[in-house]
N, C-alpha and C. Protein backbone atom coordinates (compact mmCIF):
# COMPACT_ATOMS: atom_id res chain seq x y z
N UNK A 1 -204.77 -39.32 -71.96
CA UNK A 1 -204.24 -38.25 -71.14
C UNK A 1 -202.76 -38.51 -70.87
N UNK A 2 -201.82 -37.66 -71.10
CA UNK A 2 -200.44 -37.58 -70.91
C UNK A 2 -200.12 -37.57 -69.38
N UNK A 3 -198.93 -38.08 -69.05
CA UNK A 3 -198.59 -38.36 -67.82
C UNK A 3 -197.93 -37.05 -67.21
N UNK A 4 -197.70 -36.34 -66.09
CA UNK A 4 -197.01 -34.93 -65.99
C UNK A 4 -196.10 -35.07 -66.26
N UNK A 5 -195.20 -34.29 -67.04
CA UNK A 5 -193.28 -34.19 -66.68
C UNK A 5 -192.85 -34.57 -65.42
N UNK A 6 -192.00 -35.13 -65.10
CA UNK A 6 -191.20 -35.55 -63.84
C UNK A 6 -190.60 -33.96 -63.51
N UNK A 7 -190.98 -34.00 -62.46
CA UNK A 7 -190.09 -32.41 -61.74
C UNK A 7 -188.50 -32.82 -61.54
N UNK A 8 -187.92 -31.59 -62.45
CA UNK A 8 -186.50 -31.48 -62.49
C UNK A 8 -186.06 -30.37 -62.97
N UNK A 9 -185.21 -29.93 -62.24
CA UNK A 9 -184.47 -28.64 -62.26
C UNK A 9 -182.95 -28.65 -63.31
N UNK A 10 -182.84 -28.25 -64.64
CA UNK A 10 -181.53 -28.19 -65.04
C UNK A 10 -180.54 -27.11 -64.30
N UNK A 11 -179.40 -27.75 -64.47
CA UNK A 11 -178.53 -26.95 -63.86
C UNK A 11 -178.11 -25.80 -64.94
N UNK A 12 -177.74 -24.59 -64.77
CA UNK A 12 -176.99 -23.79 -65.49
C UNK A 12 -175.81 -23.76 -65.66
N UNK A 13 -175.74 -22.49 -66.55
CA UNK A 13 -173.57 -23.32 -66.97
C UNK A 13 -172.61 -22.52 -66.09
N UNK A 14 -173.24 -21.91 -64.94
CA UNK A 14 -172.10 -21.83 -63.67
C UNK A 14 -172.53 -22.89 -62.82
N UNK A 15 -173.73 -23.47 -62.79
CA UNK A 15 -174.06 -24.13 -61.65
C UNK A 15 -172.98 -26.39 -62.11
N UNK A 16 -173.14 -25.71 -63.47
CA UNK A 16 -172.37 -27.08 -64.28
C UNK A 16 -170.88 -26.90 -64.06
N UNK A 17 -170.64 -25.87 -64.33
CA UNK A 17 -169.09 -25.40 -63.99
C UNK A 17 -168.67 -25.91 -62.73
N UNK A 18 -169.28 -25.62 -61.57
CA UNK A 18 -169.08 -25.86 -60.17
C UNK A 18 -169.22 -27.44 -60.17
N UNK A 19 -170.01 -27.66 -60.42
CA UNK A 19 -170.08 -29.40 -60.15
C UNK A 19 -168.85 -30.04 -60.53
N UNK A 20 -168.53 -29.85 -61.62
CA UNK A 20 -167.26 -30.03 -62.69
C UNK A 20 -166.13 -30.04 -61.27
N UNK A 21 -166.10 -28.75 -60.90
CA UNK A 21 -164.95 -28.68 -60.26
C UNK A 21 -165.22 -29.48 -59.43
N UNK A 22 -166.11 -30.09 -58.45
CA UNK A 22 -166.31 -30.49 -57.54
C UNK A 22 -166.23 -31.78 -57.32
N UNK A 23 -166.66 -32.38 -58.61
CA UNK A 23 -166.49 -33.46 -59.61
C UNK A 23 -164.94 -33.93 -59.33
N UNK A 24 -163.92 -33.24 -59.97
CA UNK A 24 -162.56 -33.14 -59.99
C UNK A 24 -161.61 -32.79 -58.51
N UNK A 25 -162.45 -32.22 -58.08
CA UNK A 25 -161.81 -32.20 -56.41
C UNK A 25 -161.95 -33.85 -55.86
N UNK A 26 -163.55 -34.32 -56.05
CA UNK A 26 -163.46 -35.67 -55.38
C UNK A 26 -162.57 -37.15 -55.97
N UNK A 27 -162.76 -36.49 -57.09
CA UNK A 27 -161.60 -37.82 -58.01
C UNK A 27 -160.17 -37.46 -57.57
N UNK A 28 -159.84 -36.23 -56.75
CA UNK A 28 -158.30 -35.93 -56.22
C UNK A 28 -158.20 -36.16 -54.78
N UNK A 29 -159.64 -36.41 -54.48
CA UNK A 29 -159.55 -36.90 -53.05
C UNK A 29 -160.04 -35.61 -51.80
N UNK A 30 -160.65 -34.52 -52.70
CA UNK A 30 -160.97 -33.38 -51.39
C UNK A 30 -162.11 -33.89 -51.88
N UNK A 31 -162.77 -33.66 -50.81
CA UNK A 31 -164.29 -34.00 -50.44
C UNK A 31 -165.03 -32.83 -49.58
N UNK A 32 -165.22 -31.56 -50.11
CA UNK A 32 -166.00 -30.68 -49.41
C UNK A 32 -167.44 -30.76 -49.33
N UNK A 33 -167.23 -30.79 -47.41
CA UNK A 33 -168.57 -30.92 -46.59
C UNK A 33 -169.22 -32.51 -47.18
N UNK A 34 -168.41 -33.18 -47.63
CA UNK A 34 -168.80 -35.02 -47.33
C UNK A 34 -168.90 -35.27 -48.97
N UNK A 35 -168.66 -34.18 -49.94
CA UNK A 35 -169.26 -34.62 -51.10
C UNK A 35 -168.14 -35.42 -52.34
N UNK A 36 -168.91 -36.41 -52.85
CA UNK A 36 -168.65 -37.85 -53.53
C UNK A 36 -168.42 -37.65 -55.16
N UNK A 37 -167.38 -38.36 -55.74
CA UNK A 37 -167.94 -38.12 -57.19
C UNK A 37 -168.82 -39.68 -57.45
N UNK A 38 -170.34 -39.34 -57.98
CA UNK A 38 -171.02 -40.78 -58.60
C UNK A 38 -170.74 -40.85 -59.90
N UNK A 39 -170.25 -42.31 -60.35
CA UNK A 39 -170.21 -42.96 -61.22
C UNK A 39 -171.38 -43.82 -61.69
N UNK A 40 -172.31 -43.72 -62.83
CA UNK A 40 -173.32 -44.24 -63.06
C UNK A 40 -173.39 -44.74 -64.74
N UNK A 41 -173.45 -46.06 -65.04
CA UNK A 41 -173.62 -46.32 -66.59
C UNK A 41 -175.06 -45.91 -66.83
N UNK A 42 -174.14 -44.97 -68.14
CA UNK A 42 -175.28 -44.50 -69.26
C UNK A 42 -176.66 -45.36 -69.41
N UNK A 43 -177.82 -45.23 -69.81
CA UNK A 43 -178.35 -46.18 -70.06
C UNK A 43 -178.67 -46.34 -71.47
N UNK A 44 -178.29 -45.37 -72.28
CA UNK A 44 -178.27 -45.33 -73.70
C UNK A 44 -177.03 -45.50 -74.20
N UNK A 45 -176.23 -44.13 -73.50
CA UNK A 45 -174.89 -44.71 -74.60
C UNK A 45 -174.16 -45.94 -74.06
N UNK A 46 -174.29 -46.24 -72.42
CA UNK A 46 -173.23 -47.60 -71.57
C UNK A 46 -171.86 -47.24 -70.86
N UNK A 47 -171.88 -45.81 -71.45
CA UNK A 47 -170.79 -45.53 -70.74
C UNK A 47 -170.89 -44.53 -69.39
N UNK A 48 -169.97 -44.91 -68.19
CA UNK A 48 -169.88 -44.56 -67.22
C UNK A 48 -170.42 -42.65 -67.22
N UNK A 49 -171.21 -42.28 -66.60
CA UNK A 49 -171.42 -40.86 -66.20
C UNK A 49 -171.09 -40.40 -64.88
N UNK A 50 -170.61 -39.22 -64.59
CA UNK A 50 -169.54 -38.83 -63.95
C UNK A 50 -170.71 -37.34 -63.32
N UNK A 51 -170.97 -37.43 -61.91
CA UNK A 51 -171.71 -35.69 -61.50
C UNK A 51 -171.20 -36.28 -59.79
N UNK A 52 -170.85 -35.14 -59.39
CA UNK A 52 -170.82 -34.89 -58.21
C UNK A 52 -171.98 -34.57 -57.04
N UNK A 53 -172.31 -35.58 -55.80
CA UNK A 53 -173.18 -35.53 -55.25
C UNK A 53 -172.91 -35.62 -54.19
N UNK A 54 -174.06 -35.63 -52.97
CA UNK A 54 -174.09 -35.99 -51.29
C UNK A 54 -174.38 -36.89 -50.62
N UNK A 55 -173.47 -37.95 -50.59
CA UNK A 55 -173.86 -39.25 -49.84
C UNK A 55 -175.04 -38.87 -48.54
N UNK A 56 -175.57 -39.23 -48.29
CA UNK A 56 -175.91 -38.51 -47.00
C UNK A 56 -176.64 -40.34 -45.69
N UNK A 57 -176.19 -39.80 -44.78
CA UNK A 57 -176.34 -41.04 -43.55
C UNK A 57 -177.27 -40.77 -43.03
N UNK A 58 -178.67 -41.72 -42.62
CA UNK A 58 -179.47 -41.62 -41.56
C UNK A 58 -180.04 -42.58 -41.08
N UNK A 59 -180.01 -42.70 -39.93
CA UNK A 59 -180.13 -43.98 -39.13
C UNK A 59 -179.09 -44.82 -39.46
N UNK A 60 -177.92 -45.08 -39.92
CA UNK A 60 -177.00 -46.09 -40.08
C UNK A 60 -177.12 -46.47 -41.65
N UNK A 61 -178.05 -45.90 -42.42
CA UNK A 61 -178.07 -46.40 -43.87
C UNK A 61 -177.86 -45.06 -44.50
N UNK A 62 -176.82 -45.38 -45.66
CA UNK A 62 -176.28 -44.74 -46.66
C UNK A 62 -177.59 -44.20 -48.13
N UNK A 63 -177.42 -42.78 -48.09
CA UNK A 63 -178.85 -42.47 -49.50
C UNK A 63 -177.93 -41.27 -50.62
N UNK A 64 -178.79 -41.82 -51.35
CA UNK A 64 -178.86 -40.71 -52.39
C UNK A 64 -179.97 -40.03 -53.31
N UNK A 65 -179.41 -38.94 -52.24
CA UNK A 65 -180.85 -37.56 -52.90
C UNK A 65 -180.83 -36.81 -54.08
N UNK A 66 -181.73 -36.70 -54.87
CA UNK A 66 -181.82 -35.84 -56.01
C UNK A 66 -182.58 -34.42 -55.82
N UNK A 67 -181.86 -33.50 -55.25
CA UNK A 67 -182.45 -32.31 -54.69
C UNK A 67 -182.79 -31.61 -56.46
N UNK A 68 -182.61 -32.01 -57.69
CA UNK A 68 -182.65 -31.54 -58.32
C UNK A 68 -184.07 -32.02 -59.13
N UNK A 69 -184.81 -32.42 -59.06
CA UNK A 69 -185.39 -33.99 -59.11
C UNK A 69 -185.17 -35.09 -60.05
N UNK A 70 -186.02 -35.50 -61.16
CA UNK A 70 -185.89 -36.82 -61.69
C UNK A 70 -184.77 -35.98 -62.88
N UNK A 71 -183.24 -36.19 -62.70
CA UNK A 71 -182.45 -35.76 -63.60
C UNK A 71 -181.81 -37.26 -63.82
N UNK A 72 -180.86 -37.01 -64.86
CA UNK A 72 -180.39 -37.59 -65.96
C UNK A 72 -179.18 -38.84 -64.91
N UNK A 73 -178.98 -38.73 -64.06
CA UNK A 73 -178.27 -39.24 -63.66
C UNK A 73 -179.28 -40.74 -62.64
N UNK A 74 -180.40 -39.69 -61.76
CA UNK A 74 -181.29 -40.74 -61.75
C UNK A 74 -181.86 -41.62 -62.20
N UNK A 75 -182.39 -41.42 -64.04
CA UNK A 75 -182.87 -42.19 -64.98
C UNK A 75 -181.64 -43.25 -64.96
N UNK A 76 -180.53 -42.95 -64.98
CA UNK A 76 -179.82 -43.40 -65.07
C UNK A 76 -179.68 -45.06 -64.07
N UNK A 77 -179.93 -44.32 -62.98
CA UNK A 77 -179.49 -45.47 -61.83
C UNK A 77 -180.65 -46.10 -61.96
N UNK A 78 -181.71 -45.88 -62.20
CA UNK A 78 -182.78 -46.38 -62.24
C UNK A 78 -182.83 -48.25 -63.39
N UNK A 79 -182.08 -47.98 -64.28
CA UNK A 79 -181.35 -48.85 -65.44
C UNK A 79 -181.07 -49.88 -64.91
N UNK A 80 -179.41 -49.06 -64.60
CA UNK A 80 -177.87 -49.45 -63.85
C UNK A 80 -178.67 -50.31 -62.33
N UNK A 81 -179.29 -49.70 -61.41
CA UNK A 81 -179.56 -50.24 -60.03
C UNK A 81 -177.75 -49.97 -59.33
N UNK A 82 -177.17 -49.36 -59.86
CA UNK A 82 -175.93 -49.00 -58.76
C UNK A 82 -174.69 -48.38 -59.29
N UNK A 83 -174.22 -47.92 -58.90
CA UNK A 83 -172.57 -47.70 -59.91
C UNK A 83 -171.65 -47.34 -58.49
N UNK A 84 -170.38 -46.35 -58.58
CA UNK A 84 -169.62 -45.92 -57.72
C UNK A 84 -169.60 -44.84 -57.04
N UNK A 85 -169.27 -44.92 -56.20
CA UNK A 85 -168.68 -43.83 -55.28
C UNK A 85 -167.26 -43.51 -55.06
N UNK A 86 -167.04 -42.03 -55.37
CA UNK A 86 -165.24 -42.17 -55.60
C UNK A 86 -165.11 -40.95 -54.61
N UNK A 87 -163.83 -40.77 -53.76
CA UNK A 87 -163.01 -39.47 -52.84
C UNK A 87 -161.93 -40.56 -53.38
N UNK A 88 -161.12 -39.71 -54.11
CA UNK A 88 -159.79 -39.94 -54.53
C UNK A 88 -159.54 -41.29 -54.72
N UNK A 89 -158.63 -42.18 -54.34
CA UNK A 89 -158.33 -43.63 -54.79
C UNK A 89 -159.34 -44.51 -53.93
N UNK A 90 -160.45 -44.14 -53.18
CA UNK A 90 -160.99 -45.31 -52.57
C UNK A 90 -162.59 -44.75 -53.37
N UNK A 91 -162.85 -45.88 -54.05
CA UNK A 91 -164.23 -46.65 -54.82
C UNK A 91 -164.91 -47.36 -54.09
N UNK A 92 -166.26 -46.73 -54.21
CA UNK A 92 -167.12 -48.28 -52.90
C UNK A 92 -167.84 -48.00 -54.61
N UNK A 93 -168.11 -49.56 -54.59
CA UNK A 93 -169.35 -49.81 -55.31
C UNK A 93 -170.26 -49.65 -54.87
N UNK A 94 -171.65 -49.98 -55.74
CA UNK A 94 -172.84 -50.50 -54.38
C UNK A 94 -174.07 -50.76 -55.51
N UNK A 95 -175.10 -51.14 -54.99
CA UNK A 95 -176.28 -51.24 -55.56
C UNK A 95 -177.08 -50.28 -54.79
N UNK A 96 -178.57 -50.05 -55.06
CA UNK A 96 -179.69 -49.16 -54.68
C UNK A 96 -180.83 -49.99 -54.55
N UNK A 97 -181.35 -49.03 -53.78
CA UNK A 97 -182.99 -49.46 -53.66
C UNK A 97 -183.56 -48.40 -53.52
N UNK A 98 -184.94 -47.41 -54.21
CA UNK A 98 -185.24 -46.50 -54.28
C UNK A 98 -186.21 -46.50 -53.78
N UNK A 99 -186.57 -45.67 -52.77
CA UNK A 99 -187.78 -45.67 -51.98
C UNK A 99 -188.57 -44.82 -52.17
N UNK A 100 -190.10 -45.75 -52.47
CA UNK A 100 -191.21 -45.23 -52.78
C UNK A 100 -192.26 -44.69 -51.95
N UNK A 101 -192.37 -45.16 -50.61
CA UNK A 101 -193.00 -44.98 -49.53
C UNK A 101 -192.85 -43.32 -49.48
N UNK A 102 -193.70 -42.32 -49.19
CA UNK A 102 -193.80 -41.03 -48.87
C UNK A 102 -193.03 -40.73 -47.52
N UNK A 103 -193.67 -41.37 -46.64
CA UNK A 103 -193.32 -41.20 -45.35
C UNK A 103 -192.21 -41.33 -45.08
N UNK A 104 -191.64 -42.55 -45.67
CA UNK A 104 -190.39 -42.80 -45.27
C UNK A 104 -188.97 -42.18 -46.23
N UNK A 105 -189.49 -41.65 -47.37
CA UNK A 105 -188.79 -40.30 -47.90
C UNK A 105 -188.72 -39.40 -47.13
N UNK A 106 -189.67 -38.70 -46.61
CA UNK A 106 -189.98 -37.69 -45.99
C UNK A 106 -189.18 -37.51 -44.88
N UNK A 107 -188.30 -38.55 -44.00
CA UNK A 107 -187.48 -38.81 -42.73
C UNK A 107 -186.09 -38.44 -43.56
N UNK A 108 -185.93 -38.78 -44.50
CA UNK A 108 -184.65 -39.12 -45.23
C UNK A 108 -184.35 -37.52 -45.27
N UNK A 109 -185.51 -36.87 -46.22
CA UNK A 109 -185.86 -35.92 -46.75
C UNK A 109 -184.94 -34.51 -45.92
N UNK A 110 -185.77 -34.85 -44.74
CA UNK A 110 -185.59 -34.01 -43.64
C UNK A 110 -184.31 -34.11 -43.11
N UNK A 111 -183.96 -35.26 -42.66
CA UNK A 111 -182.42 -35.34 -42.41
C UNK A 111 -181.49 -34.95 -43.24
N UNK A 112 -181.45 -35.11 -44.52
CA UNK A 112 -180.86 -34.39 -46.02
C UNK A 112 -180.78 -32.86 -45.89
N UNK A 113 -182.06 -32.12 -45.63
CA UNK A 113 -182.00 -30.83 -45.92
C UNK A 113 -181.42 -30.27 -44.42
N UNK A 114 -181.71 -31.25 -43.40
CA UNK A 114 -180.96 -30.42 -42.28
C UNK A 114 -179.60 -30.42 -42.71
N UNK A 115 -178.93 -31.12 -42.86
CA UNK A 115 -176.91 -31.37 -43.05
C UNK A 115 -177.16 -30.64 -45.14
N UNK A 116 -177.84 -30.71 -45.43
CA UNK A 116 -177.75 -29.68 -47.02
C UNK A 116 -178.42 -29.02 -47.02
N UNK A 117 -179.21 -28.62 -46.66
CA UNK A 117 -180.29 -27.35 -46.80
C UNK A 117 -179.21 -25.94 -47.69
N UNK A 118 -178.38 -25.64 -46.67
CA UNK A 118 -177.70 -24.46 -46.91
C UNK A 118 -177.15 -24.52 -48.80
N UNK A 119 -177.45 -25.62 -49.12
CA UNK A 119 -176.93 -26.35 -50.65
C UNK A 119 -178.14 -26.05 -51.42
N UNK A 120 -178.95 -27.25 -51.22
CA UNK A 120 -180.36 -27.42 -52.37
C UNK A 120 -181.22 -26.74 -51.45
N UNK A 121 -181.53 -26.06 -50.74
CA UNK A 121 -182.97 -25.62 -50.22
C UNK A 121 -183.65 -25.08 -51.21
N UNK A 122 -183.01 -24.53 -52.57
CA UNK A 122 -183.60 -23.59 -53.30
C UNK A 122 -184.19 -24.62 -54.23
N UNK A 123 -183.79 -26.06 -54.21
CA UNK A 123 -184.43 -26.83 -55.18
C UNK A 123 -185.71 -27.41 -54.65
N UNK A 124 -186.12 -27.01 -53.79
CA UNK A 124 -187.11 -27.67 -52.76
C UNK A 124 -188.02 -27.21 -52.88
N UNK A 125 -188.63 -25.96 -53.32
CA UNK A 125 -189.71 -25.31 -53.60
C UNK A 125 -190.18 -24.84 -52.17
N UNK A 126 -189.41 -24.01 -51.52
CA UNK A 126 -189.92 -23.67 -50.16
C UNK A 126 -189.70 -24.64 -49.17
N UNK A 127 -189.71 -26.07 -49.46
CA UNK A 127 -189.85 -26.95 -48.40
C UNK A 127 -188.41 -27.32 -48.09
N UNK A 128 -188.49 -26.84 -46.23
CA UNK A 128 -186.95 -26.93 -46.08
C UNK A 128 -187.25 -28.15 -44.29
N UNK A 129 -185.81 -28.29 -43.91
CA UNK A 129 -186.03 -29.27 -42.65
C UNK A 129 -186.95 -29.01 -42.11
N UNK A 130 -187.59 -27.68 -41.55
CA UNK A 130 -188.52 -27.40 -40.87
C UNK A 130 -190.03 -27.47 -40.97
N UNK A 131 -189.99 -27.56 -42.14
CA UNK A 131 -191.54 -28.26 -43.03
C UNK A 131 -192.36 -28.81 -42.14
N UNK A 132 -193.65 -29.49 -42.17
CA UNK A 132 -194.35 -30.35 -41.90
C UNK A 132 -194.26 -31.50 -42.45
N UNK A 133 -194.44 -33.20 -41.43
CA UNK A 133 -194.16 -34.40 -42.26
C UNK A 133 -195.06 -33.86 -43.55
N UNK A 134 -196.15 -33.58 -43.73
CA UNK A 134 -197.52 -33.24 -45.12
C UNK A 134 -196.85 -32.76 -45.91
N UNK A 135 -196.11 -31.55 -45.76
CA UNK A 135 -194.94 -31.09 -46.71
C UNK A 135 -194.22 -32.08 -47.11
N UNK A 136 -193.51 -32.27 -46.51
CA UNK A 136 -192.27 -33.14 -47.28
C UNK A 136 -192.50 -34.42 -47.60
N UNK A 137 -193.79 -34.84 -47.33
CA UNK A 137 -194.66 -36.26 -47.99
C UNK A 137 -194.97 -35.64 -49.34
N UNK A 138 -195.31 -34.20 -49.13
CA UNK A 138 -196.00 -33.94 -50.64
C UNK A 138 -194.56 -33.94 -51.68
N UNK A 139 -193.46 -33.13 -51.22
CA UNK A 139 -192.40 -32.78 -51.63
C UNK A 139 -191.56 -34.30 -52.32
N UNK A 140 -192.23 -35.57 -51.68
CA UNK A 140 -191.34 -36.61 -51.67
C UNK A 140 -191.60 -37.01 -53.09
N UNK A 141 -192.29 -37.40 -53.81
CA UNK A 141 -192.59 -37.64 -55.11
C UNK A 141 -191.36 -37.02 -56.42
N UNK A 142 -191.36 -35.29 -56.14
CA UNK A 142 -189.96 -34.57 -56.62
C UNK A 142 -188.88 -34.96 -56.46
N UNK A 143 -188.56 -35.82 -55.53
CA UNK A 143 -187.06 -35.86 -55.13
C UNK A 143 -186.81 -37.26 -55.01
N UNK A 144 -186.11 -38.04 -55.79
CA UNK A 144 -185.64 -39.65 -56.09
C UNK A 144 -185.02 -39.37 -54.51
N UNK A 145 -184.89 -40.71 -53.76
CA UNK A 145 -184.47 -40.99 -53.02
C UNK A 145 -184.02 -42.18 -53.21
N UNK A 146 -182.54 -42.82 -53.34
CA UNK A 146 -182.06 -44.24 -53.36
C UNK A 146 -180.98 -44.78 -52.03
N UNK A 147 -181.59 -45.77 -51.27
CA UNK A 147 -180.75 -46.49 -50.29
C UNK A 147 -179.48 -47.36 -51.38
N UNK A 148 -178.56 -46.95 -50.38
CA UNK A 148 -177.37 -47.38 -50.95
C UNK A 148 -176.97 -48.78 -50.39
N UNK A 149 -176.58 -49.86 -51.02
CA UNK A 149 -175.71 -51.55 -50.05
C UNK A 149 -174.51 -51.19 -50.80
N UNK A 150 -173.43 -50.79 -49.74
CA UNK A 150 -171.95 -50.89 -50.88
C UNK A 150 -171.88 -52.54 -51.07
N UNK A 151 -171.47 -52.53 -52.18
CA UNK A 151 -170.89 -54.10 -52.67
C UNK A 151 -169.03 -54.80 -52.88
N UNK A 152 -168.33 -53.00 -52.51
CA UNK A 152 -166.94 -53.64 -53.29
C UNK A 152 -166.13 -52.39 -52.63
């Protein structure tokens, strides 16, 4: 018996366009509404990959959400275990730890879509901050969640 596809949403080529720019805003140092360019080595070809994302803070620890789900950049970190964070000339490195626990996605989850909702809610399949923990336990599986340790 085959294992399911990992849930993931491709982006389209306005929704790629925008990132791009967004991408290029954070390597110049604008950062709209908190957002980061990640740097992540390839795990096939080795070379650095470049998408624009949402650091996001809760409880005092640094995450990174894949409102899109298991995409190419996740496989990625998954490899790597860390790459960069760039807003213009300041780089934090860091490593990850990806959390598997439901429940404790599900906190992250929620705090994410409250401060992004207005962003990815549509990648969520209905499930937005206001959910039930059951929801967004179920929801947590779709959506990589990685704790960030900057290193540099």
């Amino acid at each position: 018996m085959n294992a399911p596809t990992p849930h993931y949403i491709q982006a389209g080529r306005l929704e790629t366009r925008f990132n791009s720019l967004f991408g290029k805003l954070a390597r110049l140092g604008i950062s709209l509404a908190g957002t980061a360019e990640l740097s992540v080595r390839g795990r096939t070809s080795g070379t650095m990959q470049r998408i624009p994302v949402n650091p996001h803070t809760f409880e005092g620890a640094q995450y990174l959400v894949s409102a899109r789900g298991h995409s190419q950049w996740v496989r990625n970190m998954r490899v790597a275990g860390g790459g960069e964070l760039r807003v213009g000339r300041k780089v934090r490195a860091f490593t990850v730890t990806e959390l598997t626990d439901p429940a404790e996605k599900a906190a992250v989850l929620r705090a994410y879509l409250e401060k992004w909702g207005w962003e990815v809610n549509r990648f969520f399949q209905g499930v937005t901050a206001k959910s039930t923990d059951a929801e967004l336990r179920a929801a947590a599986g779709d959506h990589p969640v990685f704790r960030i340790t900057v290193t540099g």
